[in-house]
C-alpha atoms as a PDB file:
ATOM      1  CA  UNK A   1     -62.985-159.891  54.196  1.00  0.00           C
ATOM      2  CA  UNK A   2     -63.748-157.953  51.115  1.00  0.00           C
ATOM      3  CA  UNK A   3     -63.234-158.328  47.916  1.00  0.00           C
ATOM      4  CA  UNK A   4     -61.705-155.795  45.624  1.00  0.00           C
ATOM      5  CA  UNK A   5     -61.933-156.073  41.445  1.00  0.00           C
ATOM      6  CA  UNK A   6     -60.485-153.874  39.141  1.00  0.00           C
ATOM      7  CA  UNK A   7     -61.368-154.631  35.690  1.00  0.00           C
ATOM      8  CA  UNK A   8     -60.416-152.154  32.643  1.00  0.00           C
ATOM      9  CA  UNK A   9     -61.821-152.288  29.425  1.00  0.00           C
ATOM     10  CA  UNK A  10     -60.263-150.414  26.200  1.00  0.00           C
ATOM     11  CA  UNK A  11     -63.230-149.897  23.455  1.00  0.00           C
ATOM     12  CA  UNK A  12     -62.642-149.811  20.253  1.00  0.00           C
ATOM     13  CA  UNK A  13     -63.037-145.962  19.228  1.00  0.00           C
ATOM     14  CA  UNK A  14     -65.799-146.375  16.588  1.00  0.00           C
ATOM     15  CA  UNK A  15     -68.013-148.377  19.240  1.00  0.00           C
ATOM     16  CA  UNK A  16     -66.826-146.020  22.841  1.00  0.00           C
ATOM     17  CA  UNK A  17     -70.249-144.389  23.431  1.00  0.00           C
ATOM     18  CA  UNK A  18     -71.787-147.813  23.117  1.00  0.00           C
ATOM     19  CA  UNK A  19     -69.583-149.357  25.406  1.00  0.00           C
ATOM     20  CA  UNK A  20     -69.669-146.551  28.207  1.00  0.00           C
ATOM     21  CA  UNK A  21     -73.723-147.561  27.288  1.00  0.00           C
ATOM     22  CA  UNK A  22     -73.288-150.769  28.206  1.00  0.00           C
ATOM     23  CA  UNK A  23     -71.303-149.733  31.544  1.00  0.00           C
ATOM     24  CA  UNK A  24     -73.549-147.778  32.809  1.00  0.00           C
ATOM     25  CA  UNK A  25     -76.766-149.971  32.182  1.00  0.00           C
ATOM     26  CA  UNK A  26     -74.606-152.820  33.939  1.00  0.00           C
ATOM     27  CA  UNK A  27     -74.091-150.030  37.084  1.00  0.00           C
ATOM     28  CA  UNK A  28     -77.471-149.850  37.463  1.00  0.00           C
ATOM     29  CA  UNK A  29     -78.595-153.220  37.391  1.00  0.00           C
ATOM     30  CA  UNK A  30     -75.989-153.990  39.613  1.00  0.00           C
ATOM     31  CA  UNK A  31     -76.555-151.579  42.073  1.00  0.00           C
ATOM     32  CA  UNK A  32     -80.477-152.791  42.363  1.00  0.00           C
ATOM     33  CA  UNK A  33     -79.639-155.869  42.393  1.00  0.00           C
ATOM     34  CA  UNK A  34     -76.899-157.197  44.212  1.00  0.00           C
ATOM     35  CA  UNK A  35     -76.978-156.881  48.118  1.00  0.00           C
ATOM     36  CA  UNK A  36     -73.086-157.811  48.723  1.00  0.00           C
ATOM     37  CA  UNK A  37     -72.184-155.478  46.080  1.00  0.00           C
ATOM     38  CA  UNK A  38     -70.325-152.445  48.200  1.00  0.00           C
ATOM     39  CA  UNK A  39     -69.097-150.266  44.904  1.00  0.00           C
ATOM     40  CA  UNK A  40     -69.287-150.619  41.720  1.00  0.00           C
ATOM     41  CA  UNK A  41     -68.256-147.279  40.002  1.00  0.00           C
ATOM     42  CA  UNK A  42     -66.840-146.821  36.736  1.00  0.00           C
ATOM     43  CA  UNK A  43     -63.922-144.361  35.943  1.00  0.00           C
ATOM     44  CA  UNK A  44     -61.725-143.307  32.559  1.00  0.00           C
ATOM     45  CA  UNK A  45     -58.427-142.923  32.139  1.00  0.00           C
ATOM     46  CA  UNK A  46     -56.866-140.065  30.257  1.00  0.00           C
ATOM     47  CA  UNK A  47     -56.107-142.692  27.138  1.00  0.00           C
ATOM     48  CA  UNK A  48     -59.840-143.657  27.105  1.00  0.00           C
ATOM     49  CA  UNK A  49     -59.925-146.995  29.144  1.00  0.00           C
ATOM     50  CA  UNK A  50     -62.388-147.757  31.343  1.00  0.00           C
ATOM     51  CA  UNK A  51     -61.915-148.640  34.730  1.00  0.00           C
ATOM     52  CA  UNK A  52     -64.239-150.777  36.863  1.00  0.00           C
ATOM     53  CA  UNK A  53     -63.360-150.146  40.932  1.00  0.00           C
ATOM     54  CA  UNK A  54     -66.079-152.794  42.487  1.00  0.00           C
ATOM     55  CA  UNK A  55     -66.160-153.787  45.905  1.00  0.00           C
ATOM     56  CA  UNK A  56     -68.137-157.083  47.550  1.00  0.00           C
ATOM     57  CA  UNK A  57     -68.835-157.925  51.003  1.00  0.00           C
ATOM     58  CA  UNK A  58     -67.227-161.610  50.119  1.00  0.00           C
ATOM     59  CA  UNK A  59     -66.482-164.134  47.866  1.00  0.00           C
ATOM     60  CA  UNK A  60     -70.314-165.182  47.873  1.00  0.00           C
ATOM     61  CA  UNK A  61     -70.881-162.041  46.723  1.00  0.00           C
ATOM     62  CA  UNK A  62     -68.697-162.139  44.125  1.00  0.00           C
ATOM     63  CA  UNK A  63     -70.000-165.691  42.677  1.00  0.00           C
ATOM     64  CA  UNK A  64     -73.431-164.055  42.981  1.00  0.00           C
ATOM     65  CA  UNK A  65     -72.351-161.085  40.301  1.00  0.00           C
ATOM     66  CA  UNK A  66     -70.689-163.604  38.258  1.00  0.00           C
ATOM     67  CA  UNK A  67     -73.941-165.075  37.897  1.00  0.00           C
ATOM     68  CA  UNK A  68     -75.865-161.739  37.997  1.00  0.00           C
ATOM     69  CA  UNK A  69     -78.201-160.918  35.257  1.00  0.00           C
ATOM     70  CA  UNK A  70     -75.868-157.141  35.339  1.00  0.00           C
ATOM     71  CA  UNK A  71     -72.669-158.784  34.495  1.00  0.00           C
ATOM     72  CA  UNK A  72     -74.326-161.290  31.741  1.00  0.00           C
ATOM     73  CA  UNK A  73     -76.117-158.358  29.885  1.00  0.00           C
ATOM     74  CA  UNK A  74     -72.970-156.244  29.969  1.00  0.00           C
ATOM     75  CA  UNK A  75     -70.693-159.228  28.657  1.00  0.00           C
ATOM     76  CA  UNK A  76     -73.635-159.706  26.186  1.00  0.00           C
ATOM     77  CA  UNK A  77     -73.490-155.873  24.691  1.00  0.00           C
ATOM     78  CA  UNK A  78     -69.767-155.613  24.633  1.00  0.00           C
ATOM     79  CA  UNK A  79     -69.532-158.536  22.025  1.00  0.00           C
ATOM     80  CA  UNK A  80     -66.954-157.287  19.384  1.00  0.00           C
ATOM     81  CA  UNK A  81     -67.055-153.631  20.911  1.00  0.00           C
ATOM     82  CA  UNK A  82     -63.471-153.615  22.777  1.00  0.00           C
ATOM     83  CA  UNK A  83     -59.822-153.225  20.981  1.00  0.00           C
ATOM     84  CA  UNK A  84     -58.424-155.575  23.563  1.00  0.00           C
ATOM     85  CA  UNK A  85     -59.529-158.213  25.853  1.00  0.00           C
ATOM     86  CA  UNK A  86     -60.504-156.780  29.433  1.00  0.00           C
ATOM     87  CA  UNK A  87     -58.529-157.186  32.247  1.00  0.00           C
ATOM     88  CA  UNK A  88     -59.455-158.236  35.559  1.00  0.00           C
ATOM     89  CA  UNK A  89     -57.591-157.963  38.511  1.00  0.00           C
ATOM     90  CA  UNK A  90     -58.817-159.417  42.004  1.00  0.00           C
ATOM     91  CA  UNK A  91     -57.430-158.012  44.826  1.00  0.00           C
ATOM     92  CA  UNK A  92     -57.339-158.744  48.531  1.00  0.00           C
ATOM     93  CA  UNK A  93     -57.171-155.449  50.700  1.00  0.00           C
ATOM     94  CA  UNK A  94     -53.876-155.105  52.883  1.00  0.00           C
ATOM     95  CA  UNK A  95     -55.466-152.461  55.258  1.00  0.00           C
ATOM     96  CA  UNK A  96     -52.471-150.176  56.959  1.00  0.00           C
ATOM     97  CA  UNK A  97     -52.726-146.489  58.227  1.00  0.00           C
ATOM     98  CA  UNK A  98     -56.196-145.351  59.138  1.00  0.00           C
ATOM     99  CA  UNK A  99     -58.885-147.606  58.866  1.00  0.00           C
ATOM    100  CA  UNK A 100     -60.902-145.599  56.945  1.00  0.00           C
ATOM    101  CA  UNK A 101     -58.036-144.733  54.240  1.00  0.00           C
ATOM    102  CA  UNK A 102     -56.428-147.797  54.219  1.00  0.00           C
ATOM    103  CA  UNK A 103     -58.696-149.775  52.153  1.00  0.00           C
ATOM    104  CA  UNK A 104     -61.245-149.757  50.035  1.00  0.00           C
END
């Protein structure tokens, strides 16, 4: 079954472009590197947060972007850069309706 994460970061407002830096250089290292990874898209929130929706195929997948050179370079450049500690949700789908809209 997959695995759904949902992590939201809140930069600090003097380091924001750098951290949305960060972000995106993660995305792309994630993207080319990590098989199991099914989405990994980042999103803002009207009050400036960051939003992380990701999506694995399992929880090997997940343990593999733990130890992911992606995740350790973007834990790396966000060092001191964020107003508040991230937080990370992980989430088991509970499919109903239509298959296709009931889940990520």
């Amino acid at each position: 079954m997959a695995v759904i994460i949902v992590a939201t970061a809140f930069p600090a407002p003097e380091h924001r472009e750098e951290v949305i830096a960060a972000f995106e250089a993660a995305i792309g290292k994630v993207h080319a590197e990590e098989d199991g990874c099914e989405l990994y898209a980042l999103h803002e929130g009207p009050d400036g947060r960051l939003v992380m929706i990701e999506k694995y195929a399992s929880d090997d997948a997940v343990a593999a972007h733990r130890a992911g050179t992606g995740l350790a370079a973007l834990r790396e450049a966000l060092g001191g850069k964020l107003a508040a500690p991230t937080d990370l949700q992980v989430l088991a789908a509970h499919p109903a309706g239509s298959p296709v809209k009931g889940a990520l």
